[in-house]
PDB file of N, CA and C in Angstrom:
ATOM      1  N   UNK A   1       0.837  -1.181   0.000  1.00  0.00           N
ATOM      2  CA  UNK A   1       0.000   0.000   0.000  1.00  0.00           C
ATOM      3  C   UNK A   1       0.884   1.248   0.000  1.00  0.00           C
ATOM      4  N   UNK A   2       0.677   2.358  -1.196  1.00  0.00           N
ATOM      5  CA  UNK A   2       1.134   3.364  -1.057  1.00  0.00           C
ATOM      6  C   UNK A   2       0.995   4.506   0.344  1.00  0.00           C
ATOM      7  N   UNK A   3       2.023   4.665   0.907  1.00  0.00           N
ATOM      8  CA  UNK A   3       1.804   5.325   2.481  1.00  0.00           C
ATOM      9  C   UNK A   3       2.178   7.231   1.730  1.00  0.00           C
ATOM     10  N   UNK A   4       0.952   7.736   2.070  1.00  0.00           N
ATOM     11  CA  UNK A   4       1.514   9.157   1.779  1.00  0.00           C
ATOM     12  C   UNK A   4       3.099   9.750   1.852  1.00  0.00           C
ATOM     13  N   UNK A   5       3.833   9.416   2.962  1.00  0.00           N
ATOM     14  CA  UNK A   5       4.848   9.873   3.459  1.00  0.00           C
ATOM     15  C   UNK A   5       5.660   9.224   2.615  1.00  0.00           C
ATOM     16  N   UNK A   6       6.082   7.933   1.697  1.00  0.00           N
ATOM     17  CA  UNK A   6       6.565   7.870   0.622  1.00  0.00           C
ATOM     18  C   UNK A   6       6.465   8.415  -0.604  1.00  0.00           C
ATOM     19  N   UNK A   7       5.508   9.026  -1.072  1.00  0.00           N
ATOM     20  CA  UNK A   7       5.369   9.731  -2.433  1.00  0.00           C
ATOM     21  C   UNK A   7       6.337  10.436  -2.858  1.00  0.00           C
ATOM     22  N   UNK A   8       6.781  11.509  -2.172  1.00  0.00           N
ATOM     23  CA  UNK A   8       7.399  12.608  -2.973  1.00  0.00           C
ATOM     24  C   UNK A   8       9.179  11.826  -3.144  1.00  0.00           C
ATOM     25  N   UNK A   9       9.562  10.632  -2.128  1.00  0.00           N
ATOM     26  CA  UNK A   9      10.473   9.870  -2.710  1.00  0.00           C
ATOM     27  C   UNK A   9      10.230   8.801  -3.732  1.00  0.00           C
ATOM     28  N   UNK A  10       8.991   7.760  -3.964  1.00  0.00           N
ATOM     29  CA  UNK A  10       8.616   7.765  -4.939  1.00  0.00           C
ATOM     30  C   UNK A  10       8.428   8.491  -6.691  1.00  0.00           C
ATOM     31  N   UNK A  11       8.189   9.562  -6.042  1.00  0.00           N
ATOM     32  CA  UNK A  11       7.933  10.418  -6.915  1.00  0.00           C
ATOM     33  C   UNK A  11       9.637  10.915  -7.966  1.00  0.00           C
ATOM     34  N   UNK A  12      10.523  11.263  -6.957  1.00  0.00           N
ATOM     35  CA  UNK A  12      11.746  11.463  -6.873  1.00  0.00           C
ATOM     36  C   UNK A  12      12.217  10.408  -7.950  1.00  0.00           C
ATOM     37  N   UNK A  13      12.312   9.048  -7.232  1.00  0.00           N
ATOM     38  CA  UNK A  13      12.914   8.176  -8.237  1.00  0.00           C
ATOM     39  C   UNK A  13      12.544   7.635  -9.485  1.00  0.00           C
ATOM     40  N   UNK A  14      11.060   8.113  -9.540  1.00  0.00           N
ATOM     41  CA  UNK A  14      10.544   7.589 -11.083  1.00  0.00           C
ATOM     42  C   UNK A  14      11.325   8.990 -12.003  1.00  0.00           C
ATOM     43  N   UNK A  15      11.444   9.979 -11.192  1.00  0.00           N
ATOM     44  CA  UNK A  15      11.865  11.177 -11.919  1.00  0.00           C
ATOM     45  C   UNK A  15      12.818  10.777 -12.262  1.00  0.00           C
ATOM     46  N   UNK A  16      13.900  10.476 -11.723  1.00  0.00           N
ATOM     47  CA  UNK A  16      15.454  10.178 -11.751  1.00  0.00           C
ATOM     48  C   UNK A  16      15.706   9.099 -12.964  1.00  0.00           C
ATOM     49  N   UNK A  17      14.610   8.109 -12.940  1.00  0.00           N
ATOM     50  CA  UNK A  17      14.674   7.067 -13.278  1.00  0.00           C
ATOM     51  C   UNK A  17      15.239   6.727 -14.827  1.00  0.00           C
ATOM     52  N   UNK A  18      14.710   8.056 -15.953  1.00  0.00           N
ATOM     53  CA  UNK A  18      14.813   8.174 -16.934  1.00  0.00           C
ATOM     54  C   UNK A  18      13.644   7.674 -17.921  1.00  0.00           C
ATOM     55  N   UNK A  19      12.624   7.296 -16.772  1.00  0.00           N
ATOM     56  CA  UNK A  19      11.654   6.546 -17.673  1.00  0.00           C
ATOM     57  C   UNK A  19      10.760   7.595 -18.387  1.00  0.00           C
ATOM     58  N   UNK A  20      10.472   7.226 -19.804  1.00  0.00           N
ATOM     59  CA  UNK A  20       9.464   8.089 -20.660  1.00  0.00           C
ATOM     60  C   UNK A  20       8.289   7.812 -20.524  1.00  0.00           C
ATOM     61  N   UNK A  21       7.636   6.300 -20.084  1.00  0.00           N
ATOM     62  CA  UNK A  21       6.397   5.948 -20.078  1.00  0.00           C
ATOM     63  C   UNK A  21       6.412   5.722 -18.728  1.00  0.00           C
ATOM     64  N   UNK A  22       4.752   6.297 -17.998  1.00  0.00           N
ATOM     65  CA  UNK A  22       4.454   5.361 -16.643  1.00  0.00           C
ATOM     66  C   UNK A  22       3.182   5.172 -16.441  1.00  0.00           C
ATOM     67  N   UNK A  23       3.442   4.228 -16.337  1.00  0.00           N
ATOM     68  CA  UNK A  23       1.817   3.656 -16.033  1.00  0.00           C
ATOM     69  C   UNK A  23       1.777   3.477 -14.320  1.00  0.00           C
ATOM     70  N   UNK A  24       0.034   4.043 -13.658  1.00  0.00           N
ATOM     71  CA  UNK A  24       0.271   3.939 -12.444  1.00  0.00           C
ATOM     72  C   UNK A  24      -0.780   2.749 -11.969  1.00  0.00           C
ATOM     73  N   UNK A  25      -0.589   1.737 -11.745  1.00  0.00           N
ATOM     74  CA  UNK A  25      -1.412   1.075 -11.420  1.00  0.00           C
ATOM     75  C   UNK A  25      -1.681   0.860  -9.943  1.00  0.00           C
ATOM     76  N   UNK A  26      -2.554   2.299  -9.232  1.00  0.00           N
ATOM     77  CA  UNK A  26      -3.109   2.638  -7.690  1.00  0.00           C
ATOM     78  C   UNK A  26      -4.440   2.578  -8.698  1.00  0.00           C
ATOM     79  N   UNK A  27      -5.355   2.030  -6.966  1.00  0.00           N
ATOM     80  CA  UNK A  27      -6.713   2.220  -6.789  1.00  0.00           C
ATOM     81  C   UNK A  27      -6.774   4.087  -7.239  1.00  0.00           C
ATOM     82  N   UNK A  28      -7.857   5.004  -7.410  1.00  0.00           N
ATOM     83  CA  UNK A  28      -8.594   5.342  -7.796  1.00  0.00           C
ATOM     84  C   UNK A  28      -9.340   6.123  -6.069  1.00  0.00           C
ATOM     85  N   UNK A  29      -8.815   7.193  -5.730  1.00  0.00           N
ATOM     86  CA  UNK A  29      -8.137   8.475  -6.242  1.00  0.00           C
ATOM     87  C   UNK A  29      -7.210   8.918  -6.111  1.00  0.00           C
ATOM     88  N   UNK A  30      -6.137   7.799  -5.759  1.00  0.00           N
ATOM     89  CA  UNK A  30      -5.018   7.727  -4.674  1.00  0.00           C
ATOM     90  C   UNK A  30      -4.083   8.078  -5.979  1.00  0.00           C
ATOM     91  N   UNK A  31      -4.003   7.272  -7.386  1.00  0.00           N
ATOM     92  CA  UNK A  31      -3.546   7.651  -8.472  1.00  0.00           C
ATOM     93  C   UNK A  31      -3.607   8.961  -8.996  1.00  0.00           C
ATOM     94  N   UNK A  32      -4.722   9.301  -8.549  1.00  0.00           N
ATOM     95  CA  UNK A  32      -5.063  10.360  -9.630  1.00  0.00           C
ATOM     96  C   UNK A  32      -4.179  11.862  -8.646  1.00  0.00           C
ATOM     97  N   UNK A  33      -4.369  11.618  -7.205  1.00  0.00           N
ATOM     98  CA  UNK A  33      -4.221  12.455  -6.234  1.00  0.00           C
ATOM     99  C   UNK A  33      -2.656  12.590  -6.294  1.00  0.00           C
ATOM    100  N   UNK A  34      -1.889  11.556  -6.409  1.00  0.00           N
ATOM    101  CA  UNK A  34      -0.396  11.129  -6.522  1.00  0.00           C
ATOM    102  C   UNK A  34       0.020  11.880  -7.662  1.00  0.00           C
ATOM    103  N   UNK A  35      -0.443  11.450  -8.967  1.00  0.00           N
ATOM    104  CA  UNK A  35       0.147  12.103 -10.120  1.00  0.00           C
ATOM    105  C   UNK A  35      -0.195  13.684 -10.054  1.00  0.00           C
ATOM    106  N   UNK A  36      -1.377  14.030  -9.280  1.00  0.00           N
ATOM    107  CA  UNK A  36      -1.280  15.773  -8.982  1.00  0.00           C
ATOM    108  C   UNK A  36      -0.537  16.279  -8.357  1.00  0.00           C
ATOM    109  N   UNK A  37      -0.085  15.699  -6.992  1.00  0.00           N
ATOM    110  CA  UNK A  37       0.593  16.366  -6.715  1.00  0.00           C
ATOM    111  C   UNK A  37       2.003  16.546  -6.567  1.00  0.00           C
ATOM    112  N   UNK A  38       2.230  14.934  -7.354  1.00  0.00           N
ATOM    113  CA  UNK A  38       3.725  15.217  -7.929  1.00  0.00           C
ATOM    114  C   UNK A  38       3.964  15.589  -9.486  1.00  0.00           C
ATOM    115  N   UNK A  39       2.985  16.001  -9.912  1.00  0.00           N
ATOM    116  CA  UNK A  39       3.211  16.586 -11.831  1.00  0.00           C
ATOM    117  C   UNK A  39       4.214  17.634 -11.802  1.00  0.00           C
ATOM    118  N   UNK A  40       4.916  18.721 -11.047  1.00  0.00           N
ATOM    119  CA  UNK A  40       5.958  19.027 -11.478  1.00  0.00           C
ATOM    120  C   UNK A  40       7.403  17.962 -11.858  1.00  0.00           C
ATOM    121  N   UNK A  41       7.393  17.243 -10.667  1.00  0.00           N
ATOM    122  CA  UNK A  41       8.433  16.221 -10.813  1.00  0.00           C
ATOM    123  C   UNK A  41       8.477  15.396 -11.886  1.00  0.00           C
ATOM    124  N   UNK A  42       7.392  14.441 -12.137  1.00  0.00           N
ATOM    125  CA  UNK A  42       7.125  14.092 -13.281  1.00  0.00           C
ATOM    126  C   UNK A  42       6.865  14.613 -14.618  1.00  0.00           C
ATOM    127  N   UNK A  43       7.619  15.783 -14.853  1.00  0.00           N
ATOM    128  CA  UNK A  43       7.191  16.586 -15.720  1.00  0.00           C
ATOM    129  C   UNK A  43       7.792  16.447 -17.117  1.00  0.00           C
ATOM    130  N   UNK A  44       8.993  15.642 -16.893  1.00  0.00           N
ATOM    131  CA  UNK A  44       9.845  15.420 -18.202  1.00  0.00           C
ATOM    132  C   UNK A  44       9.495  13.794 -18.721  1.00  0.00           C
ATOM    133  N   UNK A  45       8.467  13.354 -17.781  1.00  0.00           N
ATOM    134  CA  UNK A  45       8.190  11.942 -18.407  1.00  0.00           C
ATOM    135  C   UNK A  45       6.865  12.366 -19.465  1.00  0.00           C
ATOM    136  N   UNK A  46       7.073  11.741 -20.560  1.00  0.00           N
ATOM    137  CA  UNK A  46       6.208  12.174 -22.258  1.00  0.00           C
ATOM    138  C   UNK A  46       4.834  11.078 -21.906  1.00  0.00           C
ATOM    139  N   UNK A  47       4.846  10.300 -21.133  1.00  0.00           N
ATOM    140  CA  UNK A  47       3.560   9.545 -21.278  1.00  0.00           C
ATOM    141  C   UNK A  47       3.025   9.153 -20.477  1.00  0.00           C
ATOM    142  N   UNK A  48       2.188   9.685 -19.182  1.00  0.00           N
ATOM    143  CA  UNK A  48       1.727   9.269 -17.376  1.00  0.00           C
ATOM    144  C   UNK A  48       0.262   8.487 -18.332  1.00  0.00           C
ATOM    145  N   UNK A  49      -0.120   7.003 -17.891  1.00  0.00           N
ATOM    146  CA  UNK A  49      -1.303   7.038 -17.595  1.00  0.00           C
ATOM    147  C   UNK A  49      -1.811   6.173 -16.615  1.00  0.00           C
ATOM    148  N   UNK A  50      -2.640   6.410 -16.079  1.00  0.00           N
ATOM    149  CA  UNK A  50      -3.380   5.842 -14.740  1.00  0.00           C
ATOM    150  C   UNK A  50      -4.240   4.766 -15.224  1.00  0.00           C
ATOM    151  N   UNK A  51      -3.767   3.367 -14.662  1.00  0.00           N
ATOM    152  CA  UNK A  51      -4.474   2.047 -15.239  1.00  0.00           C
ATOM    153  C   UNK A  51      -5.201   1.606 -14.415  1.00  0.00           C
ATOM    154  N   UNK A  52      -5.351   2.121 -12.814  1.00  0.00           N
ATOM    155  CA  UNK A  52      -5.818   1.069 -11.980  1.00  0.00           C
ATOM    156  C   UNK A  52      -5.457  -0.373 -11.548  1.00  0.00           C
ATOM    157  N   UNK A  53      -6.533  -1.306 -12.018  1.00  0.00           N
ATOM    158  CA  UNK A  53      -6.307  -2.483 -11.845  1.00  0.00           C
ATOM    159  C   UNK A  53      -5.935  -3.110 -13.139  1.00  0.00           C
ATOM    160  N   UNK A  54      -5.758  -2.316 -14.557  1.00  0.00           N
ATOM    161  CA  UNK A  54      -6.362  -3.373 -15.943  1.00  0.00           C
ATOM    162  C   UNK A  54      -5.023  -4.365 -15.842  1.00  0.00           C
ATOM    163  N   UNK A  55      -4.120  -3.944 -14.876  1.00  0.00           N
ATOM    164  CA  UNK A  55      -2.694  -4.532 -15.031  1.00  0.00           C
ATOM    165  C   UNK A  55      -3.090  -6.566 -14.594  1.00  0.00           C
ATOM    166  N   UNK A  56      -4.167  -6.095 -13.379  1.00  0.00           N
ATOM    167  CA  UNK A  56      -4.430  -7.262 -12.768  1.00  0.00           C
ATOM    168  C   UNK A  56      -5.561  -7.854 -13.784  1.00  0.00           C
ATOM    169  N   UNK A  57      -6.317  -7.368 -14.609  1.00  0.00           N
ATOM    170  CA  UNK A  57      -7.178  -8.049 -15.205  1.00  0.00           C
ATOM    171  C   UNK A  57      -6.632  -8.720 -16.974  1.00  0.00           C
ATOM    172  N   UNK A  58      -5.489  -7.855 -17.314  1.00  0.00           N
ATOM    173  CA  UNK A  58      -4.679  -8.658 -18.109  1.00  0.00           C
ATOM    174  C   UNK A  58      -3.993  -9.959 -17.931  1.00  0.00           C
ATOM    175  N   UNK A  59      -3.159  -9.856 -16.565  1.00  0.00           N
ATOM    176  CA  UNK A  59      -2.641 -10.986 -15.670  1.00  0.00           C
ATOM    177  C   UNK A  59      -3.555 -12.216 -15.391  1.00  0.00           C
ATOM    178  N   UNK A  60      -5.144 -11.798 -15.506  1.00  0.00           N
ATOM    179  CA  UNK A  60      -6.365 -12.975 -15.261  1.00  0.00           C
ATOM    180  C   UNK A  60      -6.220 -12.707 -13.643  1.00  0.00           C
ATOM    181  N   UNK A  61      -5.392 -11.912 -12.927  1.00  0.00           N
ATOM    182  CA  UNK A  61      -5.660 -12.312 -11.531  1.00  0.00           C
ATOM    183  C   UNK A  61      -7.135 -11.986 -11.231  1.00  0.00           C
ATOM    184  N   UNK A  62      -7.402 -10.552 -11.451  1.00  0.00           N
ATOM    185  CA  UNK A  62      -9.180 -10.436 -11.615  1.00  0.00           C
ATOM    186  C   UNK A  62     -10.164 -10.562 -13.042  1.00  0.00           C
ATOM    187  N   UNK A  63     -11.323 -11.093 -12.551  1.00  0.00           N
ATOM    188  CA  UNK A  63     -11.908 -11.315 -13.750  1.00  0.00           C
ATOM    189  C   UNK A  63     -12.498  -9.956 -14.083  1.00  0.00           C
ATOM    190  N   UNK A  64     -13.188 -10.181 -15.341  1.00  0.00           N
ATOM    191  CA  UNK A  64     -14.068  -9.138 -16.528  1.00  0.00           C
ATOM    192  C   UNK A  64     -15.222  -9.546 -15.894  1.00  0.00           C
ATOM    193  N   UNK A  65     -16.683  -8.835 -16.203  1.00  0.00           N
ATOM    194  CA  UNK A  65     -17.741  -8.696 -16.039  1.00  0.00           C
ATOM    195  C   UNK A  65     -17.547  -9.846 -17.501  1.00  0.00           C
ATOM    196  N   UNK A  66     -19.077 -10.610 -17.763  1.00  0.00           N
ATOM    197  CA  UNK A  66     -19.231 -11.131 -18.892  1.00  0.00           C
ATOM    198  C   UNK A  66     -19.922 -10.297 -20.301  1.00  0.00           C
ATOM    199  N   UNK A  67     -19.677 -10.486 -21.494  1.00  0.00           N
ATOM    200  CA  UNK A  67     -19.710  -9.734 -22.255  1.00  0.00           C
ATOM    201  C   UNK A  67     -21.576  -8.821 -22.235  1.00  0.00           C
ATOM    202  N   UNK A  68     -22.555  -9.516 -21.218  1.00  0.00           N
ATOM    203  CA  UNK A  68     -23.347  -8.886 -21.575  1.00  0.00           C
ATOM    204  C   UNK A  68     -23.752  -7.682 -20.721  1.00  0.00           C
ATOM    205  N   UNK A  69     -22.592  -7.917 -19.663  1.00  0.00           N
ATOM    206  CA  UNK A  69     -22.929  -6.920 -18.180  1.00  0.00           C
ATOM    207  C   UNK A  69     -21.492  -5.892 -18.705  1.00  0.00           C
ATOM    208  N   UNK A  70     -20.877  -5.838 -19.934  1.00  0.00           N
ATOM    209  CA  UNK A  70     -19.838  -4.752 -20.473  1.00  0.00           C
ATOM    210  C   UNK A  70     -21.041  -4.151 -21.332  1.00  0.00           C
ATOM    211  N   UNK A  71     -21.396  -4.605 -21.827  1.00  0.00           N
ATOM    212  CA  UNK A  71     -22.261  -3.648 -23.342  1.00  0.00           C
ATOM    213  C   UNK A  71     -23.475  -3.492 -22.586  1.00  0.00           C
ATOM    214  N   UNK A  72     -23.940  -4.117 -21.253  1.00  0.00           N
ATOM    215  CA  UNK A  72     -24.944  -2.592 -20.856  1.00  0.00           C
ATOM    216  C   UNK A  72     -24.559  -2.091 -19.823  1.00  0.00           C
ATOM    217  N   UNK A  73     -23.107  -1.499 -19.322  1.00  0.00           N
ATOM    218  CA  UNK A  73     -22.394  -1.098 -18.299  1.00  0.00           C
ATOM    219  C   UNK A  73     -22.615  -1.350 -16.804  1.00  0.00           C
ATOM    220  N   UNK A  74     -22.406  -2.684 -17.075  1.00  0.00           N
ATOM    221  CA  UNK A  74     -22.774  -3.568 -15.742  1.00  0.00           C
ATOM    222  C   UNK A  74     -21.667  -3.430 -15.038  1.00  0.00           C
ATOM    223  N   UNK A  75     -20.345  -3.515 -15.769  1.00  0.00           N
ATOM    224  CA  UNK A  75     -18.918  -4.266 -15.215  1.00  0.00           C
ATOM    225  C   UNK A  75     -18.447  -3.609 -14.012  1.00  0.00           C
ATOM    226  N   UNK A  76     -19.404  -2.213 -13.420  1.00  0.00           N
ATOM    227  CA  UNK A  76     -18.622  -2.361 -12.349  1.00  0.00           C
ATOM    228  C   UNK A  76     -19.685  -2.260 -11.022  1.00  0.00           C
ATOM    229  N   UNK A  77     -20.866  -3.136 -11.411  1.00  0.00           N
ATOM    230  CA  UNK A  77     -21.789  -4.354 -10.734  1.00  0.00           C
ATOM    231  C   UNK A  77     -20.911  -5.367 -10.216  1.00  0.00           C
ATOM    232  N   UNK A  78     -20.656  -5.664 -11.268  1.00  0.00           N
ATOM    233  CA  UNK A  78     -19.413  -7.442 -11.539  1.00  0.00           C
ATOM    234  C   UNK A  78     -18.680  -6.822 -10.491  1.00  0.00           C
ATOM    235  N   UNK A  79     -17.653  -5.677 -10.780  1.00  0.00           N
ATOM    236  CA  UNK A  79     -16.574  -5.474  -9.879  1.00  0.00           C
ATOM    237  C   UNK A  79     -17.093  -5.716  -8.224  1.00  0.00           C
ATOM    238  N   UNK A  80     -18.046  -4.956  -8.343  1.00  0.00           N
ATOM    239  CA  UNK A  80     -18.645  -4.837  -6.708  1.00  0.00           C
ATOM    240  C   UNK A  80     -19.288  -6.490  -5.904  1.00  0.00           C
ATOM    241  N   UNK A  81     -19.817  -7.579  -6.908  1.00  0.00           N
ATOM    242  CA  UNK A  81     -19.838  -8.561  -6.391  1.00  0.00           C
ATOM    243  C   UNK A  81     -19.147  -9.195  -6.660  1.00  0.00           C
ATOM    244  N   UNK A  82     -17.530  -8.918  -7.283  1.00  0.00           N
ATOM    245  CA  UNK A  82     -16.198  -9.509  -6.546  1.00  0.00           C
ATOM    246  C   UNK A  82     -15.664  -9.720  -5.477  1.00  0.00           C
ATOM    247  N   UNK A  83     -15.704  -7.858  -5.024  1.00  0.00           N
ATOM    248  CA  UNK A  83     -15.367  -7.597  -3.752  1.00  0.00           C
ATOM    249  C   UNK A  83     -15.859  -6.517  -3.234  1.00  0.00           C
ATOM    250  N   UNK A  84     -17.054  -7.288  -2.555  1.00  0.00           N
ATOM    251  CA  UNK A  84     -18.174  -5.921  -1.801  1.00  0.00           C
ATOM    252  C   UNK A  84     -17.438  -4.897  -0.384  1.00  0.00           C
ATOM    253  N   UNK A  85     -16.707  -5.687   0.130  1.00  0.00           N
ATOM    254  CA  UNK A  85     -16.123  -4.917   1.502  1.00  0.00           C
ATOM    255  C   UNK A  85     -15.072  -3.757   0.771  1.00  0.00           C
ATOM    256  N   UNK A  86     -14.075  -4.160  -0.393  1.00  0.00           N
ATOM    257  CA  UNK A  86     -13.685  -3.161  -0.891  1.00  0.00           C
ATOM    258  C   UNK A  86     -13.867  -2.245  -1.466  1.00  0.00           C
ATOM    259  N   UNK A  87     -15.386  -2.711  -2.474  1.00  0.00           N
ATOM    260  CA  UNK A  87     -15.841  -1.628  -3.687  1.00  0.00           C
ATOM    261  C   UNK A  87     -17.365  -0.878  -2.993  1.00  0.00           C
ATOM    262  N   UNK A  88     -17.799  -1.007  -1.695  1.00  0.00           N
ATOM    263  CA  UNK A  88     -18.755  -0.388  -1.221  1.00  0.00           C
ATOM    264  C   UNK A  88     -18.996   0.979  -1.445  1.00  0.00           C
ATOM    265  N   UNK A  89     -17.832   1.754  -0.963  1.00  0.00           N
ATOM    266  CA  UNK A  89     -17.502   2.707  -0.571  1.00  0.00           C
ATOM    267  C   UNK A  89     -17.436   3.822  -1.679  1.00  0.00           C
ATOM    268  N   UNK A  90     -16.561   2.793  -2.948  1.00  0.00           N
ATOM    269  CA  UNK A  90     -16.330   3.524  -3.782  1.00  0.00           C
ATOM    270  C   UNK A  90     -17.607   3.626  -5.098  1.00  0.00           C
ATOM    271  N   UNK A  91     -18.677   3.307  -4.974  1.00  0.00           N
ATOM    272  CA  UNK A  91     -19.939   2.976  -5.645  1.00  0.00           C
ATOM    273  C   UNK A  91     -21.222   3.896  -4.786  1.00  0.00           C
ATOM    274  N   UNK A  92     -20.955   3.449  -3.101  1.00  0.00           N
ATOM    275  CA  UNK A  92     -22.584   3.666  -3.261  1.00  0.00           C
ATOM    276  C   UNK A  92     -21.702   5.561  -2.773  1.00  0.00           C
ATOM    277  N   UNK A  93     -20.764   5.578  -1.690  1.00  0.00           N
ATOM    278  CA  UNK A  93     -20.340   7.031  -1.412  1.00  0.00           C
ATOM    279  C   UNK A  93     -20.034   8.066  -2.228  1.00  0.00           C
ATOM    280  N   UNK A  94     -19.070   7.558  -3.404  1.00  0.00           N
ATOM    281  CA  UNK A  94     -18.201   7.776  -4.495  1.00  0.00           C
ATOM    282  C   UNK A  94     -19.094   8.699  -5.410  1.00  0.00           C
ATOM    283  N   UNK A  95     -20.017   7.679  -5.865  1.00  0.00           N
ATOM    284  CA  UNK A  95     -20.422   8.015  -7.143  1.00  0.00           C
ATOM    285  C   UNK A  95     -21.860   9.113  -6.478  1.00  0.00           C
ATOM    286  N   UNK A  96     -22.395   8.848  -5.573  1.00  0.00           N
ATOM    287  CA  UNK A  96     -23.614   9.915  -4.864  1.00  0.00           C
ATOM    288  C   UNK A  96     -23.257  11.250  -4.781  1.00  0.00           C
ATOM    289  N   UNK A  97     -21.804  11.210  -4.282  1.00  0.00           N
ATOM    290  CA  UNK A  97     -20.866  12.793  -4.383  1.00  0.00           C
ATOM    291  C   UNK A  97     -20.763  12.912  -5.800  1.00  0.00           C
ATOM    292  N   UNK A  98     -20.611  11.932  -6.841  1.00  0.00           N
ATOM    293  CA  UNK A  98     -19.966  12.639  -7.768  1.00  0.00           C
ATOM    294  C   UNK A  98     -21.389  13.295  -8.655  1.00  0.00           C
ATOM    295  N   UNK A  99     -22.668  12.409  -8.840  1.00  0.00           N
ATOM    296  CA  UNK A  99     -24.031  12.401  -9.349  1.00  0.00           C
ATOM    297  C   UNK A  99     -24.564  13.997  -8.381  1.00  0.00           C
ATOM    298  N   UNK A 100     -24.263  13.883  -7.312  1.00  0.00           N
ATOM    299  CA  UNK A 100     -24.429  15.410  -6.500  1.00  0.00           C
ATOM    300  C   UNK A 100     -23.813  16.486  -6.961  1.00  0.00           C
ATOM    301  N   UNK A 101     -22.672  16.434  -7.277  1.00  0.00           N
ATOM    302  CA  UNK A 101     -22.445  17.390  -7.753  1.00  0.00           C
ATOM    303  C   UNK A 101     -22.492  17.842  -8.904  1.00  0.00           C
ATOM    304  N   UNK A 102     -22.471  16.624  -9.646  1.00  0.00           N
ATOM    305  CA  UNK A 102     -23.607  17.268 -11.698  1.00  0.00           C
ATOM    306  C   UNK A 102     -24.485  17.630 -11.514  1.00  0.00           C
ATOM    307  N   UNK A 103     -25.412  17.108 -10.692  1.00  0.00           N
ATOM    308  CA  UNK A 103     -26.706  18.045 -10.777  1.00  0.00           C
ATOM    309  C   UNK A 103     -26.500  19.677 -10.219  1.00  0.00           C
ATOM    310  N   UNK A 104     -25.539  19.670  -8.995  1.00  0.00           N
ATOM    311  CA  UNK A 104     -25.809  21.100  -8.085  1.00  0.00           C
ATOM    312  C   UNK A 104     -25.280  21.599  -9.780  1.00  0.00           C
ATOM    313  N   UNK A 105     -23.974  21.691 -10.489  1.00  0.00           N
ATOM    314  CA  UNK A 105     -23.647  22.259 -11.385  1.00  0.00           C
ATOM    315  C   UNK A 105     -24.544  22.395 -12.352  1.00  0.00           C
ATOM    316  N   UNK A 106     -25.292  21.436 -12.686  1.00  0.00           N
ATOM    317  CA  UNK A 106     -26.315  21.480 -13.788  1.00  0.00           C
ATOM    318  C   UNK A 106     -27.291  22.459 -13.460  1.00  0.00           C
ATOM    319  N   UNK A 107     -28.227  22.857 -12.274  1.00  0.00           N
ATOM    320  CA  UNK A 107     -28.617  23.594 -11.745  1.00  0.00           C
ATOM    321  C   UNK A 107     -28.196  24.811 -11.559  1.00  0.00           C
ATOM    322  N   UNK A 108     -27.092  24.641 -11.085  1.00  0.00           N
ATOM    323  CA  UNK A 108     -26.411  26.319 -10.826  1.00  0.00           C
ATOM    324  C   UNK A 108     -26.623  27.118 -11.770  1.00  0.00           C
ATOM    325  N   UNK A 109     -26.003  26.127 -13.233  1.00  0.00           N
ATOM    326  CA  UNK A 109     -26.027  26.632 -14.592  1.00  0.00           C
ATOM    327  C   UNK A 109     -27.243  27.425 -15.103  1.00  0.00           C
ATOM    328  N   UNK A 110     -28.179  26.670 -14.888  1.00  0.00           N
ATOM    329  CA  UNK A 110     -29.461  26.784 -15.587  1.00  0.00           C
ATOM    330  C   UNK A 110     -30.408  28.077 -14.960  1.00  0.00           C
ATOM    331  N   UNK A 111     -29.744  28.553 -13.813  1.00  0.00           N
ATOM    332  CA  UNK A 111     -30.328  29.502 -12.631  1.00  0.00           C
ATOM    333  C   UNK A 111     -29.677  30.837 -13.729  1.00  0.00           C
ATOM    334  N   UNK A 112     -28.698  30.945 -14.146  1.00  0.00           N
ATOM    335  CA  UNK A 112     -28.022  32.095 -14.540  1.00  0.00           C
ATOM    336  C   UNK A 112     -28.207  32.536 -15.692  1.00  0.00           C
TER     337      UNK A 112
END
């Protein structure tokens, strides 16, 4: 597990590293939060992208949703009755903040 108090040496040695491509494969917002607030450092690498897990679902360690719960955007149903104690949080909390705040914006908008 990435511990905050490692990052900015983390951060340090991918800099150092010489690498042009990085892929970050952290949970989701811990990735996204990491590559913000080390993007100066990482600034001379030409290609950051944030994979999550697809690293583990190439590997087969986790499975895919089946093809009919992808084409009507089930798969991250599937994800959640993989692993409910982990993906709770990030579904029913996650996404209520995020659906809350399109609407307040959608609203705000429409007021002006």
């Amino acid at each position: 597990m990435l511990k905050k108090e490692q990052e900015p040496l983390i951060a340090k040695e991918i800099a150092q590293s010489g690498a042009q491509i990085l892929f970050v494969a952290i949970t989701s917002p811990i990735k996204e939060n990491f590559l913000y607030q080390n993007k100066e450092q990482l600034a001379n690498i030409n290609l950051i992208m944030g994979v999550g897990g697809s690293f583990d679902v190439v590997a087969g360690i986790t499975k895919r949703a089946p093809d009919w719960m992808q084409k009507v955007g089930l798969e991250w149903f599937f994800r959640f009755l993989q692993e409910p104690r982990r993906m709770w949080k990030r579904y029913l909390v996650g996404n209520s903040k995020f659906i809350w705040l399109v609407l307040k914006e959608r609203f705000k908008k429409s007021e002006n």
